[in-house]
N, C-alpha and C. Protein backbone atom coordinates (compact mmCIF):
# COMPACT_ATOMS: atom_id res chain seq x y z
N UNK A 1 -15.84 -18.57 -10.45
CA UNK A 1 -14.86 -17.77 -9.74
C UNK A 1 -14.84 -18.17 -8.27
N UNK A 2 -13.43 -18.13 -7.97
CA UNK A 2 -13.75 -18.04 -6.21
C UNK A 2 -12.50 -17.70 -5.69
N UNK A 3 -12.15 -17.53 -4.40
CA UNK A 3 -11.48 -17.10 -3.58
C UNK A 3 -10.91 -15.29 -4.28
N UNK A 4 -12.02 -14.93 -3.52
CA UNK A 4 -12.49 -13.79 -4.20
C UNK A 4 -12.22 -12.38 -2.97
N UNK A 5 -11.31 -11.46 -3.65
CA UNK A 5 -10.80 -10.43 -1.88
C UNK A 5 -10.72 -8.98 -3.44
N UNK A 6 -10.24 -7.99 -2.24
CA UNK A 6 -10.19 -6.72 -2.79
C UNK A 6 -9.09 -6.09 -2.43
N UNK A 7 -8.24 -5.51 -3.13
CA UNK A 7 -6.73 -4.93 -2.55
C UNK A 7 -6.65 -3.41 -2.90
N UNK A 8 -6.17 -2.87 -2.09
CA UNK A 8 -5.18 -1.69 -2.59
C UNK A 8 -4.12 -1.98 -2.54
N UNK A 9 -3.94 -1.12 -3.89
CA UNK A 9 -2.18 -0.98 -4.34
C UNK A 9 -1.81 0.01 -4.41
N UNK A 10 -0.82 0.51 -3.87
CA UNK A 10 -0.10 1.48 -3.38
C UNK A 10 0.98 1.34 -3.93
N UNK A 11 1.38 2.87 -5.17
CA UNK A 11 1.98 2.74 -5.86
C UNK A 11 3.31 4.29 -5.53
N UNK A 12 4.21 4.02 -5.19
CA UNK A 12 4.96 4.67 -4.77
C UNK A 12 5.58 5.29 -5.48
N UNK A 13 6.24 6.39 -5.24
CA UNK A 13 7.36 7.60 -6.48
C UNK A 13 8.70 7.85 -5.89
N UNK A 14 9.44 7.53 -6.56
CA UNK A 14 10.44 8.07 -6.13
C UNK A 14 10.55 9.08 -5.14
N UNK A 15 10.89 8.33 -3.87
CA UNK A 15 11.36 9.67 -2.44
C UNK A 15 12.60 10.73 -2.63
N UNK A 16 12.23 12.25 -2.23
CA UNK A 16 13.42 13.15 -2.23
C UNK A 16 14.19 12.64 -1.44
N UNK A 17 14.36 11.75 -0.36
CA UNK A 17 15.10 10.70 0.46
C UNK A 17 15.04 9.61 1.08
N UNK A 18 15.66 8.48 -0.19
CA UNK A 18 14.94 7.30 -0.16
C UNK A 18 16.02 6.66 1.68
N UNK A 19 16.36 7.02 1.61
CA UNK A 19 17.09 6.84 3.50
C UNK A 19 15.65 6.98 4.57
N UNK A 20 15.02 8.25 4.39
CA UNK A 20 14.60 8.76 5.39
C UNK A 20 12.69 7.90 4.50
N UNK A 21 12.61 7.54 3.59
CA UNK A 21 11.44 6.45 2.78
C UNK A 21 11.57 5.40 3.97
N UNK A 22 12.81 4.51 3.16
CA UNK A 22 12.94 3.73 3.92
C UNK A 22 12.72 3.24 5.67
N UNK A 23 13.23 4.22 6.36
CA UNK A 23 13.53 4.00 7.90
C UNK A 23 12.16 4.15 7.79
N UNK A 24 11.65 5.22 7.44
CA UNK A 24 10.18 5.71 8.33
C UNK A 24 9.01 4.31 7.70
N UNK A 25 8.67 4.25 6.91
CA UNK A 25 8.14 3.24 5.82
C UNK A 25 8.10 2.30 7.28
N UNK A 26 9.28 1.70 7.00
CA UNK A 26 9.22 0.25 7.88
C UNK A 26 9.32 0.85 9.14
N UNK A 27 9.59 1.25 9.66
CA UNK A 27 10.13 1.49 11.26
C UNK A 27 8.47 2.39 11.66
N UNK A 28 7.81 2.97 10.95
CA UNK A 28 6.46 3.65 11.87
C UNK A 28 5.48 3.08 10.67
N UNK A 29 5.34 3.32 9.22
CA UNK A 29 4.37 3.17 8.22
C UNK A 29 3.75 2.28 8.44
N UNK A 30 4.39 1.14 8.56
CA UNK A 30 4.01 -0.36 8.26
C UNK A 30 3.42 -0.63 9.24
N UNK A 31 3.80 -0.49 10.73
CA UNK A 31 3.29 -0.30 12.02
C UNK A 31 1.78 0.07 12.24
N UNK A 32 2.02 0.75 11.69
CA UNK A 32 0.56 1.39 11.71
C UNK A 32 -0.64 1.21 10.48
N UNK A 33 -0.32 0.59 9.41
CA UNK A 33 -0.78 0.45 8.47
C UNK A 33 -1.45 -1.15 9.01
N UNK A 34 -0.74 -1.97 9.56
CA UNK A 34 -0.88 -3.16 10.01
C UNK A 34 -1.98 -3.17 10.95
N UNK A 35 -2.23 -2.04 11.80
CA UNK A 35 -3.84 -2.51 12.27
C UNK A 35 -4.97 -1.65 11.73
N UNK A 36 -5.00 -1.74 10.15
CA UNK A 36 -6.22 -1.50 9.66
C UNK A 36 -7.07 -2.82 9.85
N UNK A 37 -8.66 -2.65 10.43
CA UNK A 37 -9.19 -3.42 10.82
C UNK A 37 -9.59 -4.46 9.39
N UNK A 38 -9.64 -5.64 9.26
CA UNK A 38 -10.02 -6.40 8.26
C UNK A 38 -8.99 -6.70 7.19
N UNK A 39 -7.75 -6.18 7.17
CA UNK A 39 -6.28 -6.78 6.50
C UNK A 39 -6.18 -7.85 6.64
N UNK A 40 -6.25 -8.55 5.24
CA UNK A 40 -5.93 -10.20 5.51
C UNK A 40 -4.24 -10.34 5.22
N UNK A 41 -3.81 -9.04 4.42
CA UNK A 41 -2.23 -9.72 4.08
C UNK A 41 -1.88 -8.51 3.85
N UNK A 42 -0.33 -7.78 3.97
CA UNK A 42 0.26 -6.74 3.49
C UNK A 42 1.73 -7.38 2.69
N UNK A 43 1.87 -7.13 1.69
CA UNK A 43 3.04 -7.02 1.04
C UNK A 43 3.43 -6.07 0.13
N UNK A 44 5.00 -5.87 0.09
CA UNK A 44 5.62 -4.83 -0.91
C UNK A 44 6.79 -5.60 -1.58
N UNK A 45 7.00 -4.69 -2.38
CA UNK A 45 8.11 -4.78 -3.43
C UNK A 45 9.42 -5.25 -2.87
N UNK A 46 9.94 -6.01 -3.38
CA UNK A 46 11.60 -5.77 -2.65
C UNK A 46 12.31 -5.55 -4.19
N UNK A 47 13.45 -4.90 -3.83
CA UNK A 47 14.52 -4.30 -4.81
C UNK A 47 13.38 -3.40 -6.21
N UNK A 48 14.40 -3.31 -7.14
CA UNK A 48 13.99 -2.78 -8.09
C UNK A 48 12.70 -3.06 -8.66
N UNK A 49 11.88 -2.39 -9.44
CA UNK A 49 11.05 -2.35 -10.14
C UNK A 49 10.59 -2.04 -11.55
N UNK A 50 10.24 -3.47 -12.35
CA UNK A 50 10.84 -3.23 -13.83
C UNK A 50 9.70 -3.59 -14.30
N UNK A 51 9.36 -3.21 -15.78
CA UNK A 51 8.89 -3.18 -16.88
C UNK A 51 9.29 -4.30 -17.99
N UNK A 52 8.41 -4.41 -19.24
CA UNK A 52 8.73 -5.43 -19.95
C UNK A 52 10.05 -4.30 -21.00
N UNK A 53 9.87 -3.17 -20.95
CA UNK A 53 10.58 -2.23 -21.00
C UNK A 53 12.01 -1.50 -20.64
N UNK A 54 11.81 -2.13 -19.78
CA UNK A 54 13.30 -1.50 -18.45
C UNK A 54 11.89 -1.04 -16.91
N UNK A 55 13.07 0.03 -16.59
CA UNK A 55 12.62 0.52 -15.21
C UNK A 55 11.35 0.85 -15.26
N UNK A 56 10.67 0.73 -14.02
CA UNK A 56 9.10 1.32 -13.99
C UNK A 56 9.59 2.40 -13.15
N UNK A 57 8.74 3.55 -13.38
CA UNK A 57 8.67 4.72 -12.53
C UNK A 57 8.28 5.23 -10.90
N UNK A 58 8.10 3.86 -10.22
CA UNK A 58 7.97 3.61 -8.89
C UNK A 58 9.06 3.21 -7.85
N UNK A 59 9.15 3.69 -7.02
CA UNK A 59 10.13 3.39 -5.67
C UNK A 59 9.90 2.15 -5.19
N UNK A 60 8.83 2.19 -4.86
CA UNK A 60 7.56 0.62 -3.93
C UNK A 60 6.60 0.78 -4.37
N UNK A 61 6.17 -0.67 -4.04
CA UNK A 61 4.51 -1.17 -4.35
C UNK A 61 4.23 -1.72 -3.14
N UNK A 62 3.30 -1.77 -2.75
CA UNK A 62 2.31 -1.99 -1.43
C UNK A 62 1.22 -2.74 -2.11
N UNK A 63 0.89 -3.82 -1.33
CA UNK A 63 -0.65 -4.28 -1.67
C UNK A 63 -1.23 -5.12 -0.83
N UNK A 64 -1.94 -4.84 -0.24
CA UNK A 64 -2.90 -4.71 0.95
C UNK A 64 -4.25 -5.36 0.61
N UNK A 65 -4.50 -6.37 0.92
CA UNK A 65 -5.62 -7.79 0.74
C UNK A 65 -6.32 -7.47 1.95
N UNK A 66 -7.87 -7.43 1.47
CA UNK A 66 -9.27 -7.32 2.11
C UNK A 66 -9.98 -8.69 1.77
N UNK A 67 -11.24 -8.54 2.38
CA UNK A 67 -12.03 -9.38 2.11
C UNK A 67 -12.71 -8.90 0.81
N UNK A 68 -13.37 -7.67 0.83
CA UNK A 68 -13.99 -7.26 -0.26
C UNK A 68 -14.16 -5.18 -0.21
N UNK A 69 -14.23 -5.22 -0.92
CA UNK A 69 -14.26 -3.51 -1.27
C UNK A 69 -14.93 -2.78 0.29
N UNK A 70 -16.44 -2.96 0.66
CA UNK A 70 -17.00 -3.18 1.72
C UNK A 70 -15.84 -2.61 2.95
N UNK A 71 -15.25 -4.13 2.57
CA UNK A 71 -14.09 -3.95 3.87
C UNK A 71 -13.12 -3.23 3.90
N UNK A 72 -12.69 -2.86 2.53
CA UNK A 72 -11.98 -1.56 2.35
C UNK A 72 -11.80 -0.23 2.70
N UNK A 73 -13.46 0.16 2.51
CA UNK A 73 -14.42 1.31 2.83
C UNK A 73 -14.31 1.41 4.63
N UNK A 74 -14.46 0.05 5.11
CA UNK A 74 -14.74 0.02 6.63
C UNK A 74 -13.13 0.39 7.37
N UNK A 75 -12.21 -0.05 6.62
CA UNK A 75 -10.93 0.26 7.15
C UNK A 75 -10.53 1.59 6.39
N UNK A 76 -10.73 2.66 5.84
CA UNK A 76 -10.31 3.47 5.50
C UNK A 76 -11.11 4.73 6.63
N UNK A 77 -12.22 4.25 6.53
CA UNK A 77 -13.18 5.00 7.24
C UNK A 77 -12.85 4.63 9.39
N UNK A 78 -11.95 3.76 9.03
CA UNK A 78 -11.82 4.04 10.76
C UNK A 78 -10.75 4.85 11.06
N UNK A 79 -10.54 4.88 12.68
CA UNK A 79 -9.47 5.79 13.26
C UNK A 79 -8.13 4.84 12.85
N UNK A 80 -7.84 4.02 12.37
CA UNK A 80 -7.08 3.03 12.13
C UNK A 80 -6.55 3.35 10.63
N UNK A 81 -7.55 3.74 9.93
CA UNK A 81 -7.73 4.36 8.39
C UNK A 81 -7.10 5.13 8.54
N UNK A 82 -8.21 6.26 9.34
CA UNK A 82 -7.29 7.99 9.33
C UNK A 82 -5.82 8.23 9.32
N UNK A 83 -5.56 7.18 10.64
CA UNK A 83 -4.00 7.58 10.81
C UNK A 83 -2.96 7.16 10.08
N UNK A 84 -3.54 6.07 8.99
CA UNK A 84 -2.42 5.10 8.14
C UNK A 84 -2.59 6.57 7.00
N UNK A 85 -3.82 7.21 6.42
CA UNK A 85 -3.61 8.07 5.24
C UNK A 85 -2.86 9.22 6.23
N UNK A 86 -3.46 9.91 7.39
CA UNK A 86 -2.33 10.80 7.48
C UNK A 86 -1.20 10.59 7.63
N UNK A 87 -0.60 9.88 7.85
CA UNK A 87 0.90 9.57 7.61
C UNK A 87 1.66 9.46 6.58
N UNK A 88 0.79 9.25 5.43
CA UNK A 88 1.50 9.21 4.34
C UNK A 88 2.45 10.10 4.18
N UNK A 89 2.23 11.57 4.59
CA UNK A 89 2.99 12.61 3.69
C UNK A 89 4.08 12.67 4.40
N UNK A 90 4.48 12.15 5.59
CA UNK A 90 5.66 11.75 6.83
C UNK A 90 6.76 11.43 5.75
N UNK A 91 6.36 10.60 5.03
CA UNK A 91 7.77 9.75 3.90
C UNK A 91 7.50 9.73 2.55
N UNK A 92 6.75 9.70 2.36
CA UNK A 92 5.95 9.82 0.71
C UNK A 92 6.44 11.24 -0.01
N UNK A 93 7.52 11.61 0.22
CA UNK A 93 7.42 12.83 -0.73
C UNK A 93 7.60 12.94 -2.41
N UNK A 94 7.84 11.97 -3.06
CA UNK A 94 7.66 11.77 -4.06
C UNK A 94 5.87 11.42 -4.62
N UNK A 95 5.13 11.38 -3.53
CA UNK A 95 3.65 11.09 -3.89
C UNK A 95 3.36 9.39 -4.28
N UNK A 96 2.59 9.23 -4.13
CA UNK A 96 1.41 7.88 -4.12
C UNK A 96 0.21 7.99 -5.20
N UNK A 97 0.28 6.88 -5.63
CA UNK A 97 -1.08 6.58 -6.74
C UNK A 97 -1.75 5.44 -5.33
N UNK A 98 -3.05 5.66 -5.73
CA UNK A 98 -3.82 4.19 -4.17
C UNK A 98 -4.93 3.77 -5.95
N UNK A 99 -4.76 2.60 -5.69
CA UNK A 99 -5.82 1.92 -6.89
C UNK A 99 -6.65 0.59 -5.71
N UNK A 100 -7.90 0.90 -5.78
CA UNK A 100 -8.55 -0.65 -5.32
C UNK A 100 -9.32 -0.99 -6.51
N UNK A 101 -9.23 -2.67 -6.17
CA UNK A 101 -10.03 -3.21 -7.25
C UNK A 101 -10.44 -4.66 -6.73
N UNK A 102 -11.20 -5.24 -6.95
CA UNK A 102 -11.59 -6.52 -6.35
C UNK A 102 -10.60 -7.55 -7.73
N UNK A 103 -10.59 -8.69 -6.85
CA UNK A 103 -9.93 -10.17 -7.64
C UNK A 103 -10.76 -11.21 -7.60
N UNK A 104 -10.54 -11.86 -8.36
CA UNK A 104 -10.59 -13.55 -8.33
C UNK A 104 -10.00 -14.48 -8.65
N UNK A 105 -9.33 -15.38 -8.15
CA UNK A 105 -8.65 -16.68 -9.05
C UNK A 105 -9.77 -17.24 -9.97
N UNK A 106 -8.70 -17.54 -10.88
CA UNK A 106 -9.56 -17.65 -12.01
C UNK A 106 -9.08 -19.08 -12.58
């Protein structure tokens, strides 16, 4: 195994106003989500979100590359942390699933 990191994924719900998701999301969320200490990469979803099924039951996906779990813990646990989870409920009103899990290319 190697090139080996840990992500959260941030799994989004349908917003009671995907207008007011949107603006805030990018225009303050991301802003601030961006100096969690030890982020090697942030990316999300663009457009729709599908299944081998049809639609998946999510608005956005977020996923947020660490070095390792460790570093996860260290950025959740700072003032950098605090303020990215309290913000959530600013735009999130449809609610959030957060999953971490470590990777490897394989």
């Amino acid at each position: 195994m190697r090139d080996m990191a840990a992500h959260v994924l941030a799994l989004y719900n349908a917003p009671t106003d995907p207008t007011h998701f949107e603006q805030y999301y990018h225009g303050t969320h991301i802003p601030i989500a961006k100096k969690l200490p030890g982020l090697r990469s942030y990316s999300i979803s663009k457009g729709a979100i599908g299944t081998p099924a049809g639609a998946a039951p999510y608005y956005l996906v977020a996923d947020l590359e660490f070095d390792s779990m460790e570093a996860i813990q260290a950025a959740l646990t700072s003032p950098e942390g605090a303020a990215t989870v309290a913000d959530v409920p600013n735009f999130a009103s449809g609610g959030v699933t957060l999953m971490m899990y470590e990777t490897a290319t394989v």
